[in-house]
C-alpha atoms as a PDB file:
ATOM      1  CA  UNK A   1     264.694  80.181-117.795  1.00  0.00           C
ATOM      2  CA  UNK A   2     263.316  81.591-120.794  1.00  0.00           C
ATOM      3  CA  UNK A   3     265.347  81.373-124.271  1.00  0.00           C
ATOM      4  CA  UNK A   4     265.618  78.741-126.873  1.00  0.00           C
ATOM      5  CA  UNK A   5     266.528  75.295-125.164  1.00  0.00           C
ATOM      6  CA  UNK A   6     264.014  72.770-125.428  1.00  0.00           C
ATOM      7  CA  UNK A   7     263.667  72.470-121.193  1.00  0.00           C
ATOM      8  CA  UNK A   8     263.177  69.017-119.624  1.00  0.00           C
ATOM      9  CA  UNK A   9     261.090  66.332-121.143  1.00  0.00           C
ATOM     10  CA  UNK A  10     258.474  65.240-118.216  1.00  0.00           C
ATOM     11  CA  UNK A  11     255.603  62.489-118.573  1.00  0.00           C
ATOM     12  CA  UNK A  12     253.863  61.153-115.638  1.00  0.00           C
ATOM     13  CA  UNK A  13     256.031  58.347-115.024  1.00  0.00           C
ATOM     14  CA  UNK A  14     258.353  60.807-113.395  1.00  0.00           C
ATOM     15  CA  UNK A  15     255.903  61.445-110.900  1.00  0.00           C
ATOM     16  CA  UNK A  16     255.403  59.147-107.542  1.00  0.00           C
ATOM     17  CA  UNK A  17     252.689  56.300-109.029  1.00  0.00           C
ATOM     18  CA  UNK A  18     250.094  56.777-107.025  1.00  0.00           C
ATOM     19  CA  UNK A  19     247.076  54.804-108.937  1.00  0.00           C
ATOM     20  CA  UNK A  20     246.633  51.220-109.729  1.00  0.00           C
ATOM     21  CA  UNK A  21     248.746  50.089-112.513  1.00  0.00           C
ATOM     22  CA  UNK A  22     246.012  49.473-115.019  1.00  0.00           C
ATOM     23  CA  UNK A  23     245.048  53.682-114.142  1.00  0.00           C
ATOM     24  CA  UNK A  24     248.897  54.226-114.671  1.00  0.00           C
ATOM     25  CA  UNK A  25     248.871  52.184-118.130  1.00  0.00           C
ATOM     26  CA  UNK A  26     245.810  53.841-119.404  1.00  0.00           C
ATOM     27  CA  UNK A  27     246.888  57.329-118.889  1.00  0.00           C
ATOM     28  CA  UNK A  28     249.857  56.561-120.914  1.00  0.00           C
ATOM     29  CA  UNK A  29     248.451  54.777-123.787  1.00  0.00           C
ATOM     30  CA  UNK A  30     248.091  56.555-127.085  1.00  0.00           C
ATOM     31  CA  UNK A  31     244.340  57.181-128.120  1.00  0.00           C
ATOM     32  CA  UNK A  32     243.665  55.940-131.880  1.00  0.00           C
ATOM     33  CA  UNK A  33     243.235  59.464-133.368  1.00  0.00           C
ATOM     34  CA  UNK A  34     242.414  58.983-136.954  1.00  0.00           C
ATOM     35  CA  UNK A  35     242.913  61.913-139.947  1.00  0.00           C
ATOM     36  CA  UNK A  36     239.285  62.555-140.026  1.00  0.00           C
ATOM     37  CA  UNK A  37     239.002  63.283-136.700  1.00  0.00           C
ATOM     38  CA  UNK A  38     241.996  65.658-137.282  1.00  0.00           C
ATOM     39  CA  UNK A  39     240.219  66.876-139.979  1.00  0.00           C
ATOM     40  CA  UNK A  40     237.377  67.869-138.288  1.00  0.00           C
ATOM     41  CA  UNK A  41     238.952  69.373-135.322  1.00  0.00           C
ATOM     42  CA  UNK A  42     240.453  71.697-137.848  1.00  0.00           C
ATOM     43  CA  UNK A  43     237.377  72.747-139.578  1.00  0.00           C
ATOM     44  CA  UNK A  44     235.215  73.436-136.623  1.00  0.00           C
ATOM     45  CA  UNK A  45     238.095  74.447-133.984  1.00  0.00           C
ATOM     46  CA  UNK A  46     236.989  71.402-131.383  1.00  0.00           C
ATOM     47  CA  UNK A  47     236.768  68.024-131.259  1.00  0.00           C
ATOM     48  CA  UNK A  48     235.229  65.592-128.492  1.00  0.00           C
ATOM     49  CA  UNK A  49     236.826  62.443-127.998  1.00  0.00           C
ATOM     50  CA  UNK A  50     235.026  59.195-126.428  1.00  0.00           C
ATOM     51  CA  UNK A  51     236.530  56.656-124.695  1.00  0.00           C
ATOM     52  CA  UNK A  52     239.221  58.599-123.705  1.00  0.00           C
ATOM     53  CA  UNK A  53     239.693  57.353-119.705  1.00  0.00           C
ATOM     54  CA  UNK A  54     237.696  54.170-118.950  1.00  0.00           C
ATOM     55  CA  UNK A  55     234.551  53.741-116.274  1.00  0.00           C
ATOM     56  CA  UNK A  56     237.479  52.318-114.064  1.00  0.00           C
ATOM     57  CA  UNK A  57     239.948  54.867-114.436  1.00  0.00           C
ATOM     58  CA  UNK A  58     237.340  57.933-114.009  1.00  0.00           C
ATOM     59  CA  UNK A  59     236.737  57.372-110.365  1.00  0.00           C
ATOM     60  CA  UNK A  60     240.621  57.583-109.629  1.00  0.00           C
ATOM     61  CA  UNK A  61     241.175  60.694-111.087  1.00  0.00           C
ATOM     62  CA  UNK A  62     237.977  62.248-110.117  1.00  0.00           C
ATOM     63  CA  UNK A  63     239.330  61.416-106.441  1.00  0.00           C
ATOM     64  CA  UNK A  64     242.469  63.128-106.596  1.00  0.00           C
ATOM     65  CA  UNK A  65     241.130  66.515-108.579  1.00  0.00           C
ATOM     66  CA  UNK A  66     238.539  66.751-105.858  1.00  0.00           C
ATOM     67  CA  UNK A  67     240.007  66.145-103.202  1.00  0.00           C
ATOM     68  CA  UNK A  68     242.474  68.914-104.181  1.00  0.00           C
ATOM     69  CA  UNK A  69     239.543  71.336-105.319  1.00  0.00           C
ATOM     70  CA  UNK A  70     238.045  70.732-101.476  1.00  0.00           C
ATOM     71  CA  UNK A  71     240.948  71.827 -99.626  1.00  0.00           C
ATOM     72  CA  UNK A  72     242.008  74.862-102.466  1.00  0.00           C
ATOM     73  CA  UNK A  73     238.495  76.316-103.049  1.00  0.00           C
ATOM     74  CA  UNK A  74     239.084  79.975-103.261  1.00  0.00           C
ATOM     75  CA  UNK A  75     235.121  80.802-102.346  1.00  0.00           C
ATOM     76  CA  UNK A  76     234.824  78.645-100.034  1.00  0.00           C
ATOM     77  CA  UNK A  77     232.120  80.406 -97.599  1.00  0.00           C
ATOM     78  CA  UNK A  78     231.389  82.701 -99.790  1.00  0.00           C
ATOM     79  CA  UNK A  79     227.656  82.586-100.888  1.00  0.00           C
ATOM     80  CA  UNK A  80     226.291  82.281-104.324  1.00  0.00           C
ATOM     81  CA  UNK A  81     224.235  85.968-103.886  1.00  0.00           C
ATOM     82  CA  UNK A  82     228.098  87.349-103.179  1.00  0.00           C
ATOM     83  CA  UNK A  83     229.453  86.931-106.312  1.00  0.00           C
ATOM     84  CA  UNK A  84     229.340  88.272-109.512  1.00  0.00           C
ATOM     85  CA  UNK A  85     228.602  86.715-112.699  1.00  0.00           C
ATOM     86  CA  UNK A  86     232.077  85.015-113.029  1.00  0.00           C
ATOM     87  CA  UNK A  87     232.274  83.641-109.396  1.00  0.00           C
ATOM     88  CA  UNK A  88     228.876  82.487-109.995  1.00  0.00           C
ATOM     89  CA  UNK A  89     230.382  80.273-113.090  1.00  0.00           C
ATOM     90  CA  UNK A  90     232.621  77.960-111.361  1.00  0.00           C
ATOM     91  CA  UNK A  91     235.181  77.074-108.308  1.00  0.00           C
ATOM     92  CA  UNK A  92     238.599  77.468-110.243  1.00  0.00           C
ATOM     93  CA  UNK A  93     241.872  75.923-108.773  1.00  0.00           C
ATOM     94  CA  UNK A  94     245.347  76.357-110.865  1.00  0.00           C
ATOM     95  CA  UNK A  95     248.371  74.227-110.935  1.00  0.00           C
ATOM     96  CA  UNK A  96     247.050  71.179-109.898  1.00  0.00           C
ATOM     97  CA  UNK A  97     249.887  69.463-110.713  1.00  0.00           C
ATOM     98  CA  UNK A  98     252.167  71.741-108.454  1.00  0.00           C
ATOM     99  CA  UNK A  99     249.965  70.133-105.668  1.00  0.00           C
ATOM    100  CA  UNK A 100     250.011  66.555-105.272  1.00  0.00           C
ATOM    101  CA  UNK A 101     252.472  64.039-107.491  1.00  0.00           C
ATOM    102  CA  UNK A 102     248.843  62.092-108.414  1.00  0.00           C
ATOM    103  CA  UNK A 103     247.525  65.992-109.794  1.00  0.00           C
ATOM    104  CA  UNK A 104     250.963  65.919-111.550  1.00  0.00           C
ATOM    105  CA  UNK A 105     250.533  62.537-113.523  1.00  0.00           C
ATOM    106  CA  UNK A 106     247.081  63.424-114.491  1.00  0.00           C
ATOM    107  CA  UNK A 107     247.420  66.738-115.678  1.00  0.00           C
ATOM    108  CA  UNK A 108     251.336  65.588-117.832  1.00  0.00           C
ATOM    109  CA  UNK A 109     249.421  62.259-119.133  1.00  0.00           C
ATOM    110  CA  UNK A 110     251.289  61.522-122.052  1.00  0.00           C
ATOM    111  CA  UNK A 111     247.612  60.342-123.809  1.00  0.00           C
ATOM    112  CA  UNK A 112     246.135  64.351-123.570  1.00  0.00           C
ATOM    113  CA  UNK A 113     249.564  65.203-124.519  1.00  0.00           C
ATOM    114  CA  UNK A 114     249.896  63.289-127.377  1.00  0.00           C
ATOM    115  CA  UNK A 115     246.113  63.811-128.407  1.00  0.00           C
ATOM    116  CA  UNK A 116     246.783  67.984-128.345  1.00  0.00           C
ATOM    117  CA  UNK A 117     250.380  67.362-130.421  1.00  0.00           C
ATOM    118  CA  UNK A 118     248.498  65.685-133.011  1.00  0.00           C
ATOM    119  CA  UNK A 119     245.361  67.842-133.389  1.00  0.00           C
ATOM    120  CA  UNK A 120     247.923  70.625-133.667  1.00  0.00           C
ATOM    121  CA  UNK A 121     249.869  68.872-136.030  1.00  0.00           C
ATOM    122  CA  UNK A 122     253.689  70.497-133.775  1.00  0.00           C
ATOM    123  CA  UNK A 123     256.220  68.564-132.881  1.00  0.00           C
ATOM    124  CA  UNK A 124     255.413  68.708-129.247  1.00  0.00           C
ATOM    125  CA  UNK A 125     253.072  70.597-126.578  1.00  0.00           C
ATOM    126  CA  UNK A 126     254.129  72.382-123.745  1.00  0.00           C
ATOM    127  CA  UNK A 127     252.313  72.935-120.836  1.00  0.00           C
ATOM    128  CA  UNK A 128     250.625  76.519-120.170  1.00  0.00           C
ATOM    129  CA  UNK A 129     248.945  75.344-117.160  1.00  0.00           C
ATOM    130  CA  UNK A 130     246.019  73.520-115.620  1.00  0.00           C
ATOM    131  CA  UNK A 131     242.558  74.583-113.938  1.00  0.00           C
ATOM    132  CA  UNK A 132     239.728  72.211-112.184  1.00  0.00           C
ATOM    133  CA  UNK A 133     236.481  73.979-113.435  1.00  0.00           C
ATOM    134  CA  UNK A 134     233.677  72.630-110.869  1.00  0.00           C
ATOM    135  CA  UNK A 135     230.511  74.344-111.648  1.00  0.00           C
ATOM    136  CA  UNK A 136     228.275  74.309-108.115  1.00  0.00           C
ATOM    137  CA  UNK A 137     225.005  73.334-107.665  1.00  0.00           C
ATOM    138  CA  UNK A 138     222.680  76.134-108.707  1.00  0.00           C
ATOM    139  CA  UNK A 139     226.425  77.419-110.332  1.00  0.00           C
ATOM    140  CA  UNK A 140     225.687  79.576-112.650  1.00  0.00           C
ATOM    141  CA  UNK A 141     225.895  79.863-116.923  1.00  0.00           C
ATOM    142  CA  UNK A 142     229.536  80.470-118.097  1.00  0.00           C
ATOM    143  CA  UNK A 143     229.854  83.449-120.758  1.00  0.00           C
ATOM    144  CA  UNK A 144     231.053  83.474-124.258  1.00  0.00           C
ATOM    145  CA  UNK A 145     234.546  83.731-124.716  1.00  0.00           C
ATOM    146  CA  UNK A 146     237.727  83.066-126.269  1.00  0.00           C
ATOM    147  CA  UNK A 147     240.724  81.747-123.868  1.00  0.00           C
ATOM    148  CA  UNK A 148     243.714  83.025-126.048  1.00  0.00           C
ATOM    149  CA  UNK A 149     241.895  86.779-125.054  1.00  0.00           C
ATOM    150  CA  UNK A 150     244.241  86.309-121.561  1.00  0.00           C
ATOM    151  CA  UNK A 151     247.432  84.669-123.520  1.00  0.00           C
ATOM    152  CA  UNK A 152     249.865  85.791-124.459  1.00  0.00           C
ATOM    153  CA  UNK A 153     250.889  83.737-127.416  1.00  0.00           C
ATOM    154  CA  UNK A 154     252.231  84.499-130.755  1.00  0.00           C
ATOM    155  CA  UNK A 155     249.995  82.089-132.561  1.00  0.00           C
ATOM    156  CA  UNK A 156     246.952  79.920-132.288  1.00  0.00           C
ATOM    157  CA  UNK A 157     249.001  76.895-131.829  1.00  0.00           C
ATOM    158  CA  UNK A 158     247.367  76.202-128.546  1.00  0.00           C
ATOM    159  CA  UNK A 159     244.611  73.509-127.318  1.00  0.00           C
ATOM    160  CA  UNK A 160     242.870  73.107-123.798  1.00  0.00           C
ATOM    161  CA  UNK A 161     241.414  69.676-123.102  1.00  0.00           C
ATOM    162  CA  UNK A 162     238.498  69.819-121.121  1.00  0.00           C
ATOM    163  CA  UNK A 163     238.381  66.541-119.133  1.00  0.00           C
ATOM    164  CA  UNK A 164     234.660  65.926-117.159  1.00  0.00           C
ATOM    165  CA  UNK A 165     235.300  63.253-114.247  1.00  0.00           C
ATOM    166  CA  UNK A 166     232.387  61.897-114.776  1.00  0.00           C
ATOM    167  CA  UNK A 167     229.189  62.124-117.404  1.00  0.00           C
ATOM    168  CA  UNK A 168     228.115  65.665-117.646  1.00  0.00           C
ATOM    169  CA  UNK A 169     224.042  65.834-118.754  1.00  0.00           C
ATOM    170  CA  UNK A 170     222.861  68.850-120.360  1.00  0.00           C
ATOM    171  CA  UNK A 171     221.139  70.074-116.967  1.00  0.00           C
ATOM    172  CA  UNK A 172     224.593  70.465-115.259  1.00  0.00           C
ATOM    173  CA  UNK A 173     226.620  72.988-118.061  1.00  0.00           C
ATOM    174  CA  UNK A 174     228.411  70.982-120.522  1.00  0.00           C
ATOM    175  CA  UNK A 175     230.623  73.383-122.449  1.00  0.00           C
ATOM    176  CA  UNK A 176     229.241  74.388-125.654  1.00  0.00           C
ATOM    177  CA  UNK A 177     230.690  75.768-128.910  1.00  0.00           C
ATOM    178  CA  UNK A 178     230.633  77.676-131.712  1.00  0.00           C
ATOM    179  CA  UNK A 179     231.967  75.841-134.411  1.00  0.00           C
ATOM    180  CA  UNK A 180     234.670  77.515-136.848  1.00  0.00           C
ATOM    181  CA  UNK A 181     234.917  80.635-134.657  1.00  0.00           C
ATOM    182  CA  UNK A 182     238.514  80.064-134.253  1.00  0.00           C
ATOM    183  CA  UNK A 183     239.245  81.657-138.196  1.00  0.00           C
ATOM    184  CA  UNK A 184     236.956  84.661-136.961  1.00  0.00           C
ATOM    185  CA  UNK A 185     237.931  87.792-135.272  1.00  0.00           C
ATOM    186  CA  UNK A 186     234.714  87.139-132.972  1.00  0.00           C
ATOM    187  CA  UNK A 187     235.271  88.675-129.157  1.00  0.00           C
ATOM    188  CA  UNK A 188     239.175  88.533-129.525  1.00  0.00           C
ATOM    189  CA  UNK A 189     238.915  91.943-126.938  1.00  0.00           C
ATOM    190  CA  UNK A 190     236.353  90.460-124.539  1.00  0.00           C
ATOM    191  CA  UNK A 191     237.288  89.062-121.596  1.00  0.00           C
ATOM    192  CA  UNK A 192     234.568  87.196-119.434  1.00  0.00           C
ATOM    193  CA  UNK A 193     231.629  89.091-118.620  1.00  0.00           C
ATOM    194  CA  UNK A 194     228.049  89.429-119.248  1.00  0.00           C
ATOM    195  CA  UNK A 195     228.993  91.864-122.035  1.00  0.00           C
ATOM    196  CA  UNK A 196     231.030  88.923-123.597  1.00  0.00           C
ATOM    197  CA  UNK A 197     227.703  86.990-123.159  1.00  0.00           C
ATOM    198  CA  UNK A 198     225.840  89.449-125.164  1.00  0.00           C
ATOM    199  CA  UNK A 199     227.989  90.758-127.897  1.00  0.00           C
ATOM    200  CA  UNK A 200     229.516  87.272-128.779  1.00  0.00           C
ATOM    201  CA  UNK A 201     225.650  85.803-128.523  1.00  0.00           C
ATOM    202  CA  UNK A 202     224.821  88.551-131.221  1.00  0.00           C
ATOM    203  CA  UNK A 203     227.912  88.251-133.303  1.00  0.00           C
ATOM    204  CA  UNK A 204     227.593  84.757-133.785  1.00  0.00           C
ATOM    205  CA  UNK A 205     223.941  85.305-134.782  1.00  0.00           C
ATOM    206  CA  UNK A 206     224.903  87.753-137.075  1.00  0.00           C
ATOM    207  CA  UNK A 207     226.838  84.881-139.006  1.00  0.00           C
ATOM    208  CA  UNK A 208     224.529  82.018-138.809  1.00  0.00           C
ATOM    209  CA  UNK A 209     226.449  80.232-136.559  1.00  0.00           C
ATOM    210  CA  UNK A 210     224.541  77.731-134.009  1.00  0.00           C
ATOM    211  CA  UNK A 211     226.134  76.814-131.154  1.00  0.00           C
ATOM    212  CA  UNK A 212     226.643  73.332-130.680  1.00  0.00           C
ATOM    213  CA  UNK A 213     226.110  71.908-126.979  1.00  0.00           C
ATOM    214  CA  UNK A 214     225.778  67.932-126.018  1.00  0.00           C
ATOM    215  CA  UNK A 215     225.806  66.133-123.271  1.00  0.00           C
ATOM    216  CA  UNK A 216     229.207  64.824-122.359  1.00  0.00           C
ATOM    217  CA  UNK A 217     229.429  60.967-121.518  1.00  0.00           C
ATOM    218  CA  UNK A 218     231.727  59.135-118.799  1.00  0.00           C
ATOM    219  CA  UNK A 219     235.466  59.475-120.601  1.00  0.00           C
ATOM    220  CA  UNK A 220     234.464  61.744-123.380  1.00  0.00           C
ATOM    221  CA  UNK A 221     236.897  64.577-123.633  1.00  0.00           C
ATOM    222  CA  UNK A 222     236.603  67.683-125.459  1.00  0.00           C
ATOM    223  CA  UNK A 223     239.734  69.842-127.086  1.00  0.00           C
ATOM    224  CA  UNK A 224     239.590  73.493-128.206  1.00  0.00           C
ATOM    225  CA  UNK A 225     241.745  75.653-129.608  1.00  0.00           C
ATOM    226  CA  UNK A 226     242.476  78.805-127.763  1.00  0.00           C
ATOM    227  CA  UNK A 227     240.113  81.152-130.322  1.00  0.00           C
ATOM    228  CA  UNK A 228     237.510  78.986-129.926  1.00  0.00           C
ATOM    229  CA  UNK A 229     234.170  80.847-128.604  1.00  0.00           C
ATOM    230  CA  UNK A 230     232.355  78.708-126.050  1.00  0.00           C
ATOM    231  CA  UNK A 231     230.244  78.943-122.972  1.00  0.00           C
ATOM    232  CA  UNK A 232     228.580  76.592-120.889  1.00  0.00           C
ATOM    233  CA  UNK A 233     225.150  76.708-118.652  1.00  0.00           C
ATOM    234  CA  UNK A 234     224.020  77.048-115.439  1.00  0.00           C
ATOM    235  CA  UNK A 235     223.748  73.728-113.397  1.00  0.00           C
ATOM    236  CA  UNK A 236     220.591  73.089-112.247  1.00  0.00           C
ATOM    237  CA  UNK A 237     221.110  69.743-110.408  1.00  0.00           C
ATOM    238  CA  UNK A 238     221.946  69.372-107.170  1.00  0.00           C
ATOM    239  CA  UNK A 239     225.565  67.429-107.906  1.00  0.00           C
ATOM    240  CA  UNK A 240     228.447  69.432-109.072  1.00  0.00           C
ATOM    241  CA  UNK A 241     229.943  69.783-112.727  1.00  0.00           C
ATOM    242  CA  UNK A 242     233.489  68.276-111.538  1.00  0.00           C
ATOM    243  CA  UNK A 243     236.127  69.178-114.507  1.00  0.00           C
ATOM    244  CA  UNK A 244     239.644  69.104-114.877  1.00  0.00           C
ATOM    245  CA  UNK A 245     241.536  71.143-117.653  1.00  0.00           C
ATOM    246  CA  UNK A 246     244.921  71.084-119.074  1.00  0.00           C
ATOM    247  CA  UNK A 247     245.639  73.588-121.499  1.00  0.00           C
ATOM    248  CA  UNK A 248     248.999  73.102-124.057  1.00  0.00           C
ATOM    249  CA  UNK A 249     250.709  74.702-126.547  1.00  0.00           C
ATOM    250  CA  UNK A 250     253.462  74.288-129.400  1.00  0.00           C
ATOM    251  CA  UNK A 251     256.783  73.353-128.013  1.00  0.00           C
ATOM    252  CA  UNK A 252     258.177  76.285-129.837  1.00  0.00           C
ATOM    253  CA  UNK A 253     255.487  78.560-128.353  1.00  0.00           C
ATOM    254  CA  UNK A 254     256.901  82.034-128.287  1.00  0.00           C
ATOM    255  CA  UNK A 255     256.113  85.189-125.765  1.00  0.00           C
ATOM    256  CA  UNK A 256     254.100  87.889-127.438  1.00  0.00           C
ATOM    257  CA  UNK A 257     253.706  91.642-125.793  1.00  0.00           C
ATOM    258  CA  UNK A 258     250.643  91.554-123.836  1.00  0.00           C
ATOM    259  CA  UNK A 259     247.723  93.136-125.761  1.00  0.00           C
ATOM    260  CA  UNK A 260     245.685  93.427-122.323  1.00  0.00           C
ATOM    261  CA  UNK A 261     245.795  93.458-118.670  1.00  0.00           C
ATOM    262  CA  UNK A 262     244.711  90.211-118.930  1.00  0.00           C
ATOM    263  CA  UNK A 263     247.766  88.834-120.873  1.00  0.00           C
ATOM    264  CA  UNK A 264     250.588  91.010-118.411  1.00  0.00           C
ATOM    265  CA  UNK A 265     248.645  88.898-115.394  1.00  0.00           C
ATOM    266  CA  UNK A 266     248.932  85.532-117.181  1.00  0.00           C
ATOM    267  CA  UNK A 267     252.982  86.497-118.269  1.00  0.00           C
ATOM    268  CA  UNK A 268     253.610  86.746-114.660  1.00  0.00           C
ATOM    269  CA  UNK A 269     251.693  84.322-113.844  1.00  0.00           C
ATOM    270  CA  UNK A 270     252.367  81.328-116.166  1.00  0.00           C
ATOM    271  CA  UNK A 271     255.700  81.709-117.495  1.00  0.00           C
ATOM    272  CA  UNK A 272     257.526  84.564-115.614  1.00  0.00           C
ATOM    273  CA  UNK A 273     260.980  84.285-116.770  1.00  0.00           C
ATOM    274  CA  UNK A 274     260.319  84.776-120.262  1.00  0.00           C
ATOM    275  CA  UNK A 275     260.886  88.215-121.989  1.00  0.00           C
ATOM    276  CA  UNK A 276     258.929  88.465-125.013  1.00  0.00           C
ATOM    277  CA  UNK A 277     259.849  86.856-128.180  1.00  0.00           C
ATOM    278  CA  UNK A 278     261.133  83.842-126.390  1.00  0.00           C
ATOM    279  CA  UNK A 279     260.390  80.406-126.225  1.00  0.00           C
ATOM    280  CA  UNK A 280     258.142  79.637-123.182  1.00  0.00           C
ATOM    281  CA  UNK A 281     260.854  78.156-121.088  1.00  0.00           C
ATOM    282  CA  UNK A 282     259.854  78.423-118.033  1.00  0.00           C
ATOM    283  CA  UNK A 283     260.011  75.935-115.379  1.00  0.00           C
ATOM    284  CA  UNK A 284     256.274  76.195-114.939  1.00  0.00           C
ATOM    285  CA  UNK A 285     255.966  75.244-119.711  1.00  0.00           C
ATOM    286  CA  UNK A 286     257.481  71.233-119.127  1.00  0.00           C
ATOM    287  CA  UNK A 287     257.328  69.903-122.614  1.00  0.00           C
ATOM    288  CA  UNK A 288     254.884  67.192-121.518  1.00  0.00           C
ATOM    289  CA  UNK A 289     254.999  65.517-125.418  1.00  0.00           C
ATOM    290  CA  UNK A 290     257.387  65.312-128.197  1.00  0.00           C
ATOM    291  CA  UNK A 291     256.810  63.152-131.090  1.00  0.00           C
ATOM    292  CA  UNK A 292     259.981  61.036-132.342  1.00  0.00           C
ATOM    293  CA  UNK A 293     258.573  61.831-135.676  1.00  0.00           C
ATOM    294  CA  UNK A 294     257.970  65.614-137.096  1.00  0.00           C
ATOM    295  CA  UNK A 295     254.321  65.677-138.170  1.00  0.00           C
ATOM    296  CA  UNK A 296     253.794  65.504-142.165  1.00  0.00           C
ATOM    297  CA  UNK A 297     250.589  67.257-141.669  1.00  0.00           C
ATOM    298  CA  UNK A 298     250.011  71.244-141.776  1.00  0.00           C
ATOM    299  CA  UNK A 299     249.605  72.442-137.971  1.00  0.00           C
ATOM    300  CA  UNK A 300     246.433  74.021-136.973  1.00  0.00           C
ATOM    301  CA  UNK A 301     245.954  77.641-136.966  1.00  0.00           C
END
């Protein structure tokens, strides 16, 4: 139903409560996001949270994701040797929360939601859509590369959390970044490749920008925005790289034309009844956050 109505507000207490109540509580409490960690999410186009879900809550969640990963794996069978460079990266499963109610109250936790609002500095998110990213053993490196290349949005107002389920050392791929890419026109045109590997790589060179890569520790969650350039490396352990992602966007999000194949794929696939220059109605775009107070604060762009 694309057009201008707002669509149903959804949070995960709409879902069937699946977890312990203190699991329940936590993934609706707000975080204490302070302006200087606004701040600096602004400046360098990321931000990585601690704290964010417990030692208790972690196992929970990692239970459902996986579980659903397991039975949805799209190479399943398929050997390493088979693939090319962007099989090789990671298992990826899509609309979790279209799969179990449990998936569903993860993925539309009101704290993510509320986290991405405020870094953005909108009056709400909507979702886009959500991914599991579980990077094998002996999975290999993730390119360089800008998400918003396969959106099609009409601004930057977009943020995807990246959400480990457990501690992620430097041995299994923790996503890196580049900081303050996201005010550069660095690899807009590239999708993911080994050509995206190379030319970003040299771009960012070329400016003096390091990329910034850390281990990620149990709860610590990290949020991009969609120009972002990051990667992430091969995992050499013998344990998988188990991640869950939600990606948002303004409330008000609007339908570009599609610049690229890319972008006509993810129109069909992420919000098909929308015709471009509408709000991102669809039912698959719940507005999973809307703050009962319009931000003061310049958004994000």
């Amino acid at each position: 139903m694309g057009g201008t109505s707002s669509g149903p507000v959804l949070s995960c207490g709409d879902s069937i409560p699946l977890f312990p109540a203190s699991v329940t509580a936590e993934l609706e409490a707000q975080y204490p996001l302070d302006e200087s960690l606004i701040r600096r999410f602004r400046e360098q186009g990321f931000i990585k949270l601690p704290g964010v879900f417990s030692t208790a809550t972690l196992p929970h969640l990692d239970r459902v994701i996986s579980d659903l990963v397991a039975t949805n794996n799209p190479v399943a069978g398929v050997p390493m040797e088979a693939r090319d460079t962007y099989g090789k990266a990671f298992i990826q499963v899509f609309n979790l929360w279209r799969k179990s109610a449990a998936a569903q109250a993860v993925t539309f936790a009101p704290r993510l939601a509320r986290i991405a609002t405020e870094l953005l500095g909108t009056g709400g998110v909507r979702l886009w859509h959500d991914q599991a990213l579980f990077k094998e053993p002996a999975g290999g490196f993730t390119p360089w590369h800008a998400d918003q290349q396969y959106w099609p949005m009409e601004s930057g107002l977009c943020v995807t959390a990246w959400i480990p389920l457990h501690g992620v050392p430097l041995e299994q791929g923790p996503l890196a970044f580049a900081p303050g890419t996201h005010i550069k026109r660095i690899g807009h045109d590239l999708e993911i490749s080994d050509d995206s590997e190379r030319l970003i790589r040299e771009a960012i060179s070329a400016e003096g920008i390091s990329e910034r890569v850390e281990p990620f520790a149990p709860g610590e969650v990290s949020f991009h925005l969609g120009w972002t350039l990051h990667r992430a490396g091969p995992n050499t352990t013998t344990a998988a790289r188990r991640v869950h992602t939600v990606i948002y966007m303004d409330e008000g999000m609007r339908l570009s034309v599609p610049r690229n194949a890319n972008q006509q794929a993810d129109h069909q696939a992420w919000t098909p009844s929308t015709a471009v220059g509408e709000i991102m109605d669809d039912p698959l775009n719940p507005i999973l956050y809307h703050a009962a107070v319009p931000p003061s604060r310049h958004a994000a762009t």
